[in-house]
C-alpha atoms as a PDB file:
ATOM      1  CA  UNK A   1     -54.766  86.047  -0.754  1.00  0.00           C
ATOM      2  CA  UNK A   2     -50.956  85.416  -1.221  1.00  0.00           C
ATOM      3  CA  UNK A   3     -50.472  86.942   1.630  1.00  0.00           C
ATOM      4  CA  UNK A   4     -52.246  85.341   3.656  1.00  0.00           C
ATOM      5  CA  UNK A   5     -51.531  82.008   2.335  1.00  0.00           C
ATOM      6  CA  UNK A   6     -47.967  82.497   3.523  1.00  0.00           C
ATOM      7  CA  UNK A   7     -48.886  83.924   6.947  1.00  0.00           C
ATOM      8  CA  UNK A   8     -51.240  80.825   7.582  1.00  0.00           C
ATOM      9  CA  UNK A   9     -49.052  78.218   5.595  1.00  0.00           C
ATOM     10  CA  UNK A  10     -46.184  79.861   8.652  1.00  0.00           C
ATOM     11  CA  UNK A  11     -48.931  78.802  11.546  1.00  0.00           C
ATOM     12  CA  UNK A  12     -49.691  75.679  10.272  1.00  0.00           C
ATOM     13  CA  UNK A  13     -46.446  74.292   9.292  1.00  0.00           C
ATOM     14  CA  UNK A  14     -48.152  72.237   6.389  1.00  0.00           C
ATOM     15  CA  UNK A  15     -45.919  69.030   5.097  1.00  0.00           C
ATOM     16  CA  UNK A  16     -47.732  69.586   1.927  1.00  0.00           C
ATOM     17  CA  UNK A  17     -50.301  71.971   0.322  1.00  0.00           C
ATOM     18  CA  UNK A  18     -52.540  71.559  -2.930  1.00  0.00           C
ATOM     19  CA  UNK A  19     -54.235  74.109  -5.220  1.00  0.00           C
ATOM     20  CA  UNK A  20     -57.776  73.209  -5.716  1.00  0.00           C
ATOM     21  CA  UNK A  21     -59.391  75.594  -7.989  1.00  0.00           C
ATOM     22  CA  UNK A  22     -59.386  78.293  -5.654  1.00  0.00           C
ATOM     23  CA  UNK A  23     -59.176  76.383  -2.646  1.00  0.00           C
ATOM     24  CA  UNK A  24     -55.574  75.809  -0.861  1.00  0.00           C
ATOM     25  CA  UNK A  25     -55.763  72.188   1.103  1.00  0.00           C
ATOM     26  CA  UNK A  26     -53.114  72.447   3.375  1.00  0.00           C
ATOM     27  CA  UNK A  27     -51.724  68.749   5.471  1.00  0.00           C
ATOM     28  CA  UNK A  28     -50.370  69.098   8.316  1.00  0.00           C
ATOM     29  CA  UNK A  29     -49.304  66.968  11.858  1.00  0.00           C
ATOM     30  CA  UNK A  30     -52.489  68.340  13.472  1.00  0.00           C
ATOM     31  CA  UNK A  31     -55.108  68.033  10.532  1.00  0.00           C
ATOM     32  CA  UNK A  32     -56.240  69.281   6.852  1.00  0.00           C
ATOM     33  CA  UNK A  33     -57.383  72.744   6.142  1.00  0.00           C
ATOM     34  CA  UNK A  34     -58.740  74.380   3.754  1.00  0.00           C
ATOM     35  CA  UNK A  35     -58.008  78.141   2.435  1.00  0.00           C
ATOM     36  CA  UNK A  36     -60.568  79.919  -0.063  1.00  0.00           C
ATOM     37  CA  UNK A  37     -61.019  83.659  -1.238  1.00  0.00           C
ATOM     38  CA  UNK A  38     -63.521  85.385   1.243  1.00  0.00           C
ATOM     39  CA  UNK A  39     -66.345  86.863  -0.719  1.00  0.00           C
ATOM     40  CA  UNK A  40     -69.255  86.829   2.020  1.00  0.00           C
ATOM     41  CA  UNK A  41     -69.625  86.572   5.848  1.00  0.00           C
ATOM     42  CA  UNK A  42     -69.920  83.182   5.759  1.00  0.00           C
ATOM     43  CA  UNK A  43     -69.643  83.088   9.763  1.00  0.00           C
ATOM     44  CA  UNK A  44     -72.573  84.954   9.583  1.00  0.00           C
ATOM     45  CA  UNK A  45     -74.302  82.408   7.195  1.00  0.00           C
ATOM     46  CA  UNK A  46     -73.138  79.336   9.545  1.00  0.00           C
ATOM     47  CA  UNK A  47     -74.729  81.024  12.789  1.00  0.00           C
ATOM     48  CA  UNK A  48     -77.933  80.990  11.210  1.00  0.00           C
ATOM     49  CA  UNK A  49     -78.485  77.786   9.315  1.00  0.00           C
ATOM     50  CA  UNK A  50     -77.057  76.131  12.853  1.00  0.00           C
ATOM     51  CA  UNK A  51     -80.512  78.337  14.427  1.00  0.00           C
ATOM     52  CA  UNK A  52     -82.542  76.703  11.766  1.00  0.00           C
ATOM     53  CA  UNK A  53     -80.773  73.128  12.578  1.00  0.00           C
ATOM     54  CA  UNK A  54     -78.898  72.634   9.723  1.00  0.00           C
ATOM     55  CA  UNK A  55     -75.252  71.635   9.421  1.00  0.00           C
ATOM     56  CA  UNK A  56     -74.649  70.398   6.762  1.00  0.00           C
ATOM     57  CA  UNK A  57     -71.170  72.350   5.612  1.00  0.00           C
ATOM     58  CA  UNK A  58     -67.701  72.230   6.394  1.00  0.00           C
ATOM     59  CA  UNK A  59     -66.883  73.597  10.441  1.00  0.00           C
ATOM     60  CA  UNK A  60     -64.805  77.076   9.996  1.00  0.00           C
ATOM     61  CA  UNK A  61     -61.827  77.858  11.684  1.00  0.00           C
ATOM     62  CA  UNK A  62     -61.091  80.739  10.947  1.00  0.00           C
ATOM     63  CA  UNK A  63     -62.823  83.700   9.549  1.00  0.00           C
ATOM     64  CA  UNK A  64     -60.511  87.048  11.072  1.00  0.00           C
ATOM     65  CA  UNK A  65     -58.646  87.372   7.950  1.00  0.00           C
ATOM     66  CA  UNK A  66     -60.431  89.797   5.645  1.00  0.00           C
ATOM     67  CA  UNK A  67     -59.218  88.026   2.408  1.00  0.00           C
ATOM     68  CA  UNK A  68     -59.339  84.447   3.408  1.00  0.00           C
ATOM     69  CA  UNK A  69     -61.426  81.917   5.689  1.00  0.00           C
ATOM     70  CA  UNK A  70     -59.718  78.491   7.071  1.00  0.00           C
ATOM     71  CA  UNK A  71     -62.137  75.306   6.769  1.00  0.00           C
ATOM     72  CA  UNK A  72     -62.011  72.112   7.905  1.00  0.00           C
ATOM     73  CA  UNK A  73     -61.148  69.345   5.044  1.00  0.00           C
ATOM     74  CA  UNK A  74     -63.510  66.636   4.227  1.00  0.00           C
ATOM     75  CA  UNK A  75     -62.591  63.672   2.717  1.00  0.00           C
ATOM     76  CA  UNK A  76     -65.032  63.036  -0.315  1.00  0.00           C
ATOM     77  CA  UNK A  77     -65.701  59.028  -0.341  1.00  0.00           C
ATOM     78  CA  UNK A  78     -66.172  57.961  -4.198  1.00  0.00           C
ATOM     79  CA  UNK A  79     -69.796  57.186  -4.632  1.00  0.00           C
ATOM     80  CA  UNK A  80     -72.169  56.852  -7.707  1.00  0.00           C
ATOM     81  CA  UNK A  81     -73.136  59.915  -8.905  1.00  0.00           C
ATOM     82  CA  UNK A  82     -77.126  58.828  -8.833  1.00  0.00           C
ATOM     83  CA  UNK A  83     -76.671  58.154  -4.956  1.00  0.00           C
ATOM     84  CA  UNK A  84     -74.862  61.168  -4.464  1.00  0.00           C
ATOM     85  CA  UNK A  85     -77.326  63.100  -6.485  1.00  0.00           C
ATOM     86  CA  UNK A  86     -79.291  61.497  -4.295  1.00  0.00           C
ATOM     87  CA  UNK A  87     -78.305  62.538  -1.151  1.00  0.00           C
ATOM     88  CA  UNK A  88     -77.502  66.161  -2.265  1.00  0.00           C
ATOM     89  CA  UNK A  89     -81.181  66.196  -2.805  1.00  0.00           C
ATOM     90  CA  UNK A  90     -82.219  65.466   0.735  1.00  0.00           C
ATOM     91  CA  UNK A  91     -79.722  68.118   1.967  1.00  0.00           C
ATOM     92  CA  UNK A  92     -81.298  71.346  -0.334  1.00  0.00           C
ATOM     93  CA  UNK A  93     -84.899  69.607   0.415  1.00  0.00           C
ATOM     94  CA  UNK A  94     -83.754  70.213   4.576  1.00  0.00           C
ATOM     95  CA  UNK A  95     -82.195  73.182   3.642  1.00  0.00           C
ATOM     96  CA  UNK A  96     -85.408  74.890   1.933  1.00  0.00           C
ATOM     97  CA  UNK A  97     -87.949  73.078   4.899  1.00  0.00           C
ATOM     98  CA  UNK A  98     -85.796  74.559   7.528  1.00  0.00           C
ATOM     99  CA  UNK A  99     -85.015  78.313   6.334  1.00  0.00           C
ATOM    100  CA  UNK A 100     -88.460  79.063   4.199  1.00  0.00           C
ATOM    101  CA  UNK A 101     -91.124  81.670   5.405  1.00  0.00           C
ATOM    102  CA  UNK A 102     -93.762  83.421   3.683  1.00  0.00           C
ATOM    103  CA  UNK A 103     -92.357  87.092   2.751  1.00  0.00           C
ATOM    104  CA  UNK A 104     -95.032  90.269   2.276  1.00  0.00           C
ATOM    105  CA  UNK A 105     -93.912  91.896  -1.399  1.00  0.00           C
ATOM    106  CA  UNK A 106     -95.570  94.841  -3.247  1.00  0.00           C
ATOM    107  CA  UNK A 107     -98.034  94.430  -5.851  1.00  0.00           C
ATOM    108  CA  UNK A 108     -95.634  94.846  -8.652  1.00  0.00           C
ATOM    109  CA  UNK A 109     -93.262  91.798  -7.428  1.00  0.00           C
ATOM    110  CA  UNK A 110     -94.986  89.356  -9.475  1.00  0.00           C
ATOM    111  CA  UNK A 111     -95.496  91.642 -12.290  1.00  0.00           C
ATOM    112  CA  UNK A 112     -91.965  92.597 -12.200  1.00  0.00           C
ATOM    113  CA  UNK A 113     -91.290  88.499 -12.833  1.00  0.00           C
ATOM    114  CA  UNK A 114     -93.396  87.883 -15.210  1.00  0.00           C
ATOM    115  CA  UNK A 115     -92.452  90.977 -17.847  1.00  0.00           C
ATOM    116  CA  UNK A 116     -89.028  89.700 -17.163  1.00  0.00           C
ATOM    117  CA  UNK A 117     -89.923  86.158 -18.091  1.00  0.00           C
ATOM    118  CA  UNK A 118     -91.961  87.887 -21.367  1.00  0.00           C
ATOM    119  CA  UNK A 119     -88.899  89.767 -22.524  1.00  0.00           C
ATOM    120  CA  UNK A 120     -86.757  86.446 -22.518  1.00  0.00           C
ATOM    121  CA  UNK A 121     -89.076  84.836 -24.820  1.00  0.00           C
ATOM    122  CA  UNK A 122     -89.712  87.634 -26.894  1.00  0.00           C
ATOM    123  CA  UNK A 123     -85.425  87.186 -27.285  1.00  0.00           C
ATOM    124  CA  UNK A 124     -85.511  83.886 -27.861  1.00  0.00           C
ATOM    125  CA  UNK A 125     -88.252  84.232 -30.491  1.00  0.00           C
ATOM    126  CA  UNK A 126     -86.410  87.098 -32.343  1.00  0.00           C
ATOM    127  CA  UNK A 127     -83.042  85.833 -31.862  1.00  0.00           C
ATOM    128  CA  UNK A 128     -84.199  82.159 -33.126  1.00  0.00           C
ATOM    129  CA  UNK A 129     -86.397  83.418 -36.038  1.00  0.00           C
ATOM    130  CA  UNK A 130     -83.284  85.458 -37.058  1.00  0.00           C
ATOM    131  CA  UNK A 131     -81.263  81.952 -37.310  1.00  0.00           C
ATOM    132  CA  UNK A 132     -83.681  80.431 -39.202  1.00  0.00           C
ATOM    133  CA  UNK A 133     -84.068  82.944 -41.616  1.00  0.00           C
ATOM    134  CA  UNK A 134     -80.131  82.775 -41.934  1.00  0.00           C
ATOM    135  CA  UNK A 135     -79.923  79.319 -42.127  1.00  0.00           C
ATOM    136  CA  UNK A 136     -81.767  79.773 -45.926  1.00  0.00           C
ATOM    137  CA  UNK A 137     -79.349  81.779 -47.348  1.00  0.00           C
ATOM    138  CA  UNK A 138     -76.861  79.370 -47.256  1.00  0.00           C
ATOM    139  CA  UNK A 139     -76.802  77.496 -50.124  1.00  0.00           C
ATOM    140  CA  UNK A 140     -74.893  74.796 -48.642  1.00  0.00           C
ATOM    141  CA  UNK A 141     -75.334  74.109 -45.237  1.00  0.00           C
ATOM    142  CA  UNK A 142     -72.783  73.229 -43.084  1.00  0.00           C
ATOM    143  CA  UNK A 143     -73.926  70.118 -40.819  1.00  0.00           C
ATOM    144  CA  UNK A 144     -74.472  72.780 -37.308  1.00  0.00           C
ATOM    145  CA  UNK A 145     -76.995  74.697 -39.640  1.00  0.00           C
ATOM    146  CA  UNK A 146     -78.570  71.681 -41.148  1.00  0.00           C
ATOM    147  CA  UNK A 147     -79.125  70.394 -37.476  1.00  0.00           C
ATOM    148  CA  UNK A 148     -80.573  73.347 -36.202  1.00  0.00           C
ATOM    149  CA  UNK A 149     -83.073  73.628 -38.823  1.00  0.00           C
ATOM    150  CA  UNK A 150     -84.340  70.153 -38.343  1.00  0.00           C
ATOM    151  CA  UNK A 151     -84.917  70.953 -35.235  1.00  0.00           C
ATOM    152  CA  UNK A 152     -86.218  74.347 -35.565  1.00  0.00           C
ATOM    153  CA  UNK A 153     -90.120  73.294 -34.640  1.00  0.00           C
ATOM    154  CA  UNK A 154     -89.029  71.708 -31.349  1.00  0.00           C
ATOM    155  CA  UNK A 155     -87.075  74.566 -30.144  1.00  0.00           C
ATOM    156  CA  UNK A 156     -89.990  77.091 -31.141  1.00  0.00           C
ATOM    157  CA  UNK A 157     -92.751  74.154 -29.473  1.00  0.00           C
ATOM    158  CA  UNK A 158     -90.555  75.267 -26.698  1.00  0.00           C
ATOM    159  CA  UNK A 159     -90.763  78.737 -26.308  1.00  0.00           C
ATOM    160  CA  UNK A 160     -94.458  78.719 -26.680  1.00  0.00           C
ATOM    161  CA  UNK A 161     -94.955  76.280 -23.947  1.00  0.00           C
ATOM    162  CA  UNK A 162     -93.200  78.514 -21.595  1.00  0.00           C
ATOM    163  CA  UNK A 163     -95.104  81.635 -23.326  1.00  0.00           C
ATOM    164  CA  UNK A 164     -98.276  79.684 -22.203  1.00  0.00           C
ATOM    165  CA  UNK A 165     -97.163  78.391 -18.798  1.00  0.00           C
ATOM    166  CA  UNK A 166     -95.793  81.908 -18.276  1.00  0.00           C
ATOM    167  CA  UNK A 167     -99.205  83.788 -19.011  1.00  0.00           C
ATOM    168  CA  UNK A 168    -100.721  80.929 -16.606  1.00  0.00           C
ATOM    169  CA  UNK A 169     -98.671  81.438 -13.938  1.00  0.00           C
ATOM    170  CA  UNK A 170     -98.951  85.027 -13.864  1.00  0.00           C
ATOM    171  CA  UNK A 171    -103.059  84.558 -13.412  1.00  0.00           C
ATOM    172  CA  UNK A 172    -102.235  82.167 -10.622  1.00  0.00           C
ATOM    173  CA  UNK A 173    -100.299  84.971  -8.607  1.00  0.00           C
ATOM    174  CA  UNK A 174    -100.969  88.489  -9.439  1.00  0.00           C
ATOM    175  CA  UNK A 175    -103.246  89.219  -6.665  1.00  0.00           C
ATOM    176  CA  UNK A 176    -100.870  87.671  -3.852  1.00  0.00           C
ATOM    177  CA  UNK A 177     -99.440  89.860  -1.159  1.00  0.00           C
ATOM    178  CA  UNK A 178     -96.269  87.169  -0.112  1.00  0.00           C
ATOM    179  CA  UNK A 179     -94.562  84.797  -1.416  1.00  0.00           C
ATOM    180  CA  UNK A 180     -92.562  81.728  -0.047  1.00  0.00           C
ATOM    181  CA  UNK A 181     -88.871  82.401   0.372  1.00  0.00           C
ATOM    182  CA  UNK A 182     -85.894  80.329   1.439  1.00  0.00           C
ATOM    183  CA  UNK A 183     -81.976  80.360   2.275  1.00  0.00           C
ATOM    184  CA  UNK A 184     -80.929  79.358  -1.340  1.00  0.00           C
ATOM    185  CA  UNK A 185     -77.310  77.543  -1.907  1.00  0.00           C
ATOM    186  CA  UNK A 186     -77.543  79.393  -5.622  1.00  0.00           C
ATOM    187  CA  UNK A 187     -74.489  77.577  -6.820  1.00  0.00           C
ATOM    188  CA  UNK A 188     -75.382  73.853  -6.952  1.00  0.00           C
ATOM    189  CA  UNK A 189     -74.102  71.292  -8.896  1.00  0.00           C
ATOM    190  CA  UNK A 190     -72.403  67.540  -7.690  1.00  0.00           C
ATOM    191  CA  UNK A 191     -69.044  68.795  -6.952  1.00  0.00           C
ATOM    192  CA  UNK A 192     -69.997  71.098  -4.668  1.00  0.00           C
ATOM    193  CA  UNK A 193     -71.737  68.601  -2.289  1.00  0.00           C
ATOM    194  CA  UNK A 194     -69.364  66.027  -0.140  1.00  0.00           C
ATOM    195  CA  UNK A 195     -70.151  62.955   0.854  1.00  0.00           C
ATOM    196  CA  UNK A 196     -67.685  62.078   3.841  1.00  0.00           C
ATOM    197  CA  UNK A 197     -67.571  61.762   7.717  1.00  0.00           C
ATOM    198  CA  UNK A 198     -70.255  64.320   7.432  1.00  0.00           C
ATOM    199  CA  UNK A 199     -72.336  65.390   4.608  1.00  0.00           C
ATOM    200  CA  UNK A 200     -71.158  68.902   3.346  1.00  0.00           C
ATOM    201  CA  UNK A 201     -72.440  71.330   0.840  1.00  0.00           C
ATOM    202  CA  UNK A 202     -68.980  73.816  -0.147  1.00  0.00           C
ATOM    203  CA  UNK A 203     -69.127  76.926  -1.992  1.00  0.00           C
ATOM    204  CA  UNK A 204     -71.509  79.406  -0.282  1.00  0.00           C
ATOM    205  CA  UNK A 205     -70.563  82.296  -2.263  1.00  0.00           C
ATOM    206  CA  UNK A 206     -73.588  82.958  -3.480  1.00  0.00           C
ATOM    207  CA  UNK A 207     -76.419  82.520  -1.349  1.00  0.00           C
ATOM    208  CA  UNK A 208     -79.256  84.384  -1.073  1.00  0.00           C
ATOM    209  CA  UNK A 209     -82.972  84.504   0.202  1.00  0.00           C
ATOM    210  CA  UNK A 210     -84.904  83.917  -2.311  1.00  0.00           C
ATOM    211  CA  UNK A 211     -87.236  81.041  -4.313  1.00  0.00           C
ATOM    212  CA  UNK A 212     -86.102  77.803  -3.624  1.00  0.00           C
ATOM    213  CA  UNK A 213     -86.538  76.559  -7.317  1.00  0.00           C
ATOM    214  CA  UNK A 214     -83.617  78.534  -8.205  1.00  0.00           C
ATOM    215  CA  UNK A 215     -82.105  76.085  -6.569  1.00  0.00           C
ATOM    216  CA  UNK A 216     -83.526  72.730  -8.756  1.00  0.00           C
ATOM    217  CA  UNK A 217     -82.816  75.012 -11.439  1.00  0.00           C
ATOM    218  CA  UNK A 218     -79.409  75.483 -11.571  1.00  0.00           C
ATOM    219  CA  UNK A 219     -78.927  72.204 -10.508  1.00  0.00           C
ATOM    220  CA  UNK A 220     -80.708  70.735 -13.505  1.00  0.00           C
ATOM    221  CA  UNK A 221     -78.654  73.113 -16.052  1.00  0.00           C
ATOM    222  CA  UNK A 222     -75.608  71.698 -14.394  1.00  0.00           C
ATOM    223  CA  UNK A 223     -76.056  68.350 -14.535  1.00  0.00           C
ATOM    224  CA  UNK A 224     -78.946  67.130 -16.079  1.00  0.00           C
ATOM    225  CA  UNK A 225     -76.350  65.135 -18.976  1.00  0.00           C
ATOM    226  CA  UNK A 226     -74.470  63.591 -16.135  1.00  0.00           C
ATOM    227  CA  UNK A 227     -77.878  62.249 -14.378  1.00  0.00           C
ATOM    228  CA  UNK A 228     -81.449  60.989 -14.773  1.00  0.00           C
ATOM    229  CA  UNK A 229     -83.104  63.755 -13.134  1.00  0.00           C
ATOM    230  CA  UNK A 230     -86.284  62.475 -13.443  1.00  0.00           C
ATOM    231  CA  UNK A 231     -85.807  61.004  -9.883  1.00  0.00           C
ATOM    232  CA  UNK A 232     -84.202  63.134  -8.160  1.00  0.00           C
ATOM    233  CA  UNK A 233     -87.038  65.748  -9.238  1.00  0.00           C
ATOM    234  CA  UNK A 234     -89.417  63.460  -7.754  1.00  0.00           C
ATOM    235  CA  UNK A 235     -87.618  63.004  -4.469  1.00  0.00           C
ATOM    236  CA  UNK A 236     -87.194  66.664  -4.300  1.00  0.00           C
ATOM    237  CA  UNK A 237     -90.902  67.266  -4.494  1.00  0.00           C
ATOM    238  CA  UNK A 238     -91.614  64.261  -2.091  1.00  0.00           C
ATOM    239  CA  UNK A 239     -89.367  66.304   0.470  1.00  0.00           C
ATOM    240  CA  UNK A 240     -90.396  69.234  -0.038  1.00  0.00           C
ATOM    241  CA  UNK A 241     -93.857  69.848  -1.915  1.00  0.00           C
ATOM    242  CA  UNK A 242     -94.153  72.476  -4.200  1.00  0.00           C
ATOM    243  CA  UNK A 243     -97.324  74.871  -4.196  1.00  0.00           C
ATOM    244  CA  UNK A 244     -98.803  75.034  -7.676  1.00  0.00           C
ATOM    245  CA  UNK A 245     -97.718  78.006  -8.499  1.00  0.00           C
ATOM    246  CA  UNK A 246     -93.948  77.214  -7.919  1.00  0.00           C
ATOM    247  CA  UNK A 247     -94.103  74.315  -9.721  1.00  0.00           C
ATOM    248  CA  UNK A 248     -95.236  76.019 -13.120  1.00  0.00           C
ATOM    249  CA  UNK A 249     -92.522  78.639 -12.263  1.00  0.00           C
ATOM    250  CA  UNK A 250     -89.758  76.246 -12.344  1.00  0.00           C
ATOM    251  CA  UNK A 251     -90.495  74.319 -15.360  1.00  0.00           C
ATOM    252  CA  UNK A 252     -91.115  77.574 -16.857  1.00  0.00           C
ATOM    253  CA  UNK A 253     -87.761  77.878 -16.056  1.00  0.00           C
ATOM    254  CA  UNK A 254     -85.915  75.164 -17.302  1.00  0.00           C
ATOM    255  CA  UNK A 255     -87.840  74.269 -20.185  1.00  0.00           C
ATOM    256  CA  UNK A 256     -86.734  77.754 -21.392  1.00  0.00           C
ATOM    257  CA  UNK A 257     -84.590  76.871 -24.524  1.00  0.00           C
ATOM    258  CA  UNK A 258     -80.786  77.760 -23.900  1.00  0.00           C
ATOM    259  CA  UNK A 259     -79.008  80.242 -26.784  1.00  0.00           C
ATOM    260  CA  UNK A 260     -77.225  78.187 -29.108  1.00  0.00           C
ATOM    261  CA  UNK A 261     -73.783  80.364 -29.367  1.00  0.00           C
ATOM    262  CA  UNK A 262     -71.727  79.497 -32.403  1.00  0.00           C
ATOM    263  CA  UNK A 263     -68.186  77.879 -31.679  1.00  0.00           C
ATOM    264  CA  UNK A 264     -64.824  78.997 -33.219  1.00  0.00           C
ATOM    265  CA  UNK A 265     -65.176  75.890 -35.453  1.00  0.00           C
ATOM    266  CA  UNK A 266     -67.661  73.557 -37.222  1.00  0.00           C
ATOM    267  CA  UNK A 267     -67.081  70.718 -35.042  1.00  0.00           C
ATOM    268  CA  UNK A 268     -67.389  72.966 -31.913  1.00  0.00           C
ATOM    269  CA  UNK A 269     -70.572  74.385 -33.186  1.00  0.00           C
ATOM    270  CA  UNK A 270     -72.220  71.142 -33.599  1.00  0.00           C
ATOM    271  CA  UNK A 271     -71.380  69.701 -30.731  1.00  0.00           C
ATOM    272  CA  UNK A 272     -72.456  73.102 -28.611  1.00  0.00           C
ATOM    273  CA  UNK A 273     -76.017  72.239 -30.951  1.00  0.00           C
ATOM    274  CA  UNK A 274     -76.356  68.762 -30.225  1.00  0.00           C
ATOM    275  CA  UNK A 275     -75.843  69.524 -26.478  1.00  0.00           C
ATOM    276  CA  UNK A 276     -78.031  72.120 -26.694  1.00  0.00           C
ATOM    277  CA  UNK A 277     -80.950  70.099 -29.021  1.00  0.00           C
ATOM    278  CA  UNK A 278     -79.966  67.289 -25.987  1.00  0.00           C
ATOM    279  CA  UNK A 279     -80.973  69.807 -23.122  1.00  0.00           C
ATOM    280  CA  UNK A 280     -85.043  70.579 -25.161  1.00  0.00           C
ATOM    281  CA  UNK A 281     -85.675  66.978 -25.674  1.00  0.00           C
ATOM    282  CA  UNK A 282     -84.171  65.642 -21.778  1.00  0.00           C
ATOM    283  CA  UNK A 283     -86.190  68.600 -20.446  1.00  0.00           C
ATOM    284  CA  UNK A 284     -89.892  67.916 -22.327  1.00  0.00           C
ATOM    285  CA  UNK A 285     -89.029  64.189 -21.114  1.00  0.00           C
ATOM    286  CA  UNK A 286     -88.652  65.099 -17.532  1.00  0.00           C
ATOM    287  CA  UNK A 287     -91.967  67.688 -16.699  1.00  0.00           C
ATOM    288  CA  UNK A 288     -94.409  65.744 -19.615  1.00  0.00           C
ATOM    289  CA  UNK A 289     -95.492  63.425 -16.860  1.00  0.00           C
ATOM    290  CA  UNK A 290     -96.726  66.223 -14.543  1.00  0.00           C
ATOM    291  CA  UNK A 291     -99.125  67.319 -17.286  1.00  0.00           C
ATOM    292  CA  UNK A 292    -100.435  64.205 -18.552  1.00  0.00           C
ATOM    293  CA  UNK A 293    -101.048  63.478 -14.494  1.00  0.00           C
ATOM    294  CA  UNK A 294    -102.822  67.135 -14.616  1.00  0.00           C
ATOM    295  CA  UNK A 295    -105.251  65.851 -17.926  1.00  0.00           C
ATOM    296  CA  UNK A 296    -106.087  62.759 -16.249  1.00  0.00           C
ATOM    297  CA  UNK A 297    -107.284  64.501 -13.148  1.00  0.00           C
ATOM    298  CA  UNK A 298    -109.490  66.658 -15.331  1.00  0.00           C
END
């Protein structure tokens, strides 16, 4: 990419350039531009989402170079982060209504899911039952152990909820023949959407065809201490309706308990469990209401 960055910082005489991250923002007489690493066709990417009538991303200017591509620059207006969350929400629920299509798959797709699902739990349950059985041999706790084993139950009410949802699921799919697919962003999170002239969604790297829940649920492990998702799950669902069994698949998937990992220090370590602890109870607050609606309709 250095390069590069020296051949195009030659042709566009920039007055000043900034390292983003990644991203090179050139300013020059005759606009902003931005450089990033090339990782996928992205040209490729833009020709069809502009088929499907969405535009929602940065225009390109230049894809020849096989290291770098040249965007425009959008100027991010500072917004709350509930309206923006907002707004990103209406963009991935255009994005998923505009690319999805039923896709044939083999019988052992949803199989193939499911024991994947199975073997994460079975983890979970092992590598939490392992913890537990640690955290009594210490004869004197230190305050990350004492918190995890006060919360012990909840994690483990967690893992059999999905173990339960999981083995549901599965009975609500194995004999189907296709499954709903979409053009999937697959790196989501706040920063990456821009709220400007236009409305932009940066950072394509990793998109794929594939369910659009892996979409809410990324989002949601990204941000879910920075916003009340409760909403924005809502307005997601409003825009684009789930069908039953996609629904159970993604809070499956998020009310999955995260692997507490042990920091290089005591305070660390509690503050990786608390955030952790945080992420079980935010999660059972947000899908509760969808199955107390599903006992009252029985």
């Amino acid at each position: 990419m250095n390069r590069s960055l020296e051949i195009l910082k030659s042709i566009y005489k920039p007055y000043r350039y900034t390292i983003k991250g990644k991203a090179t923002v050139l300013e020059t007489t005759s606009g902003e531009f931005v450089i990033k690493p090339k990782k996928k066709e992205i040209g490729q990417l833009y020709n069809y989402l502009i088929s499907r009538g969405f535009s929602a991303f940065p225009n390109l200017i230049d894809e020849s170079r096989q290291d770098v591509n040249v965007f425009e620059y959008v100027e991010n207006i500072a917004m709350p982060k509930e309206q923006k969350c907002d707004d990103l929400i209406d963009i991935i629920a255009s994005l998923h209504n505009k690319t999805c299509y039923y896709k044939e798959v083999s019988e052992d797709n949803y199989k193939e899911i499911y024991e994947n699902i199975k073997g994460n739990i079975n983890y979970l349950k092992s590598y939490y039952d392992t913890k537990y059985e640690e955290g009594f041999k210490e004869i004197y706790m230190a305050p990350s152990t004492y918190l995890f084993m006060r919360n012990f139950s909840k994690i483990m009410a967690s893992i059999d909820f999905c173990e339960r949802e999981t083995d549901e699921w599965y009975e609500l799919v194995k004999n189907e023949t296709k499954t709903r697919v979409a053009l999937i962003h697959n790196n989501l999170e706040l920063d990456h959407f821009i709220k400007g002239s236009k409305d932009c969604l940066i950072s394509w790297d990793n998109y794929k065809i594939d369910t659009p829940i892996l979409d809410i649920v990324n989002l949601y492990k990204k941000e879910y201490l920075k916003i009340n998702f409760e909403e924005a799950l809502a307005r997601y669902m409003n825009n684009f309706p789930l069908l039953a069994s996609e629904q159970k698949l993604l809070f499956i998937l998020i009310a999955m308990p995260p692997e507490i990992k042990i920091k290089a220090n005591e305070l660390e370590s509690c503050l990786e469990m608390e955030k952790q602890i945080d992420y079980i109870f935010k999660t059972e607050d947000l899908i509760r209401p969808y199955y107390t609606k599903e006992e009252e309709e029985k």
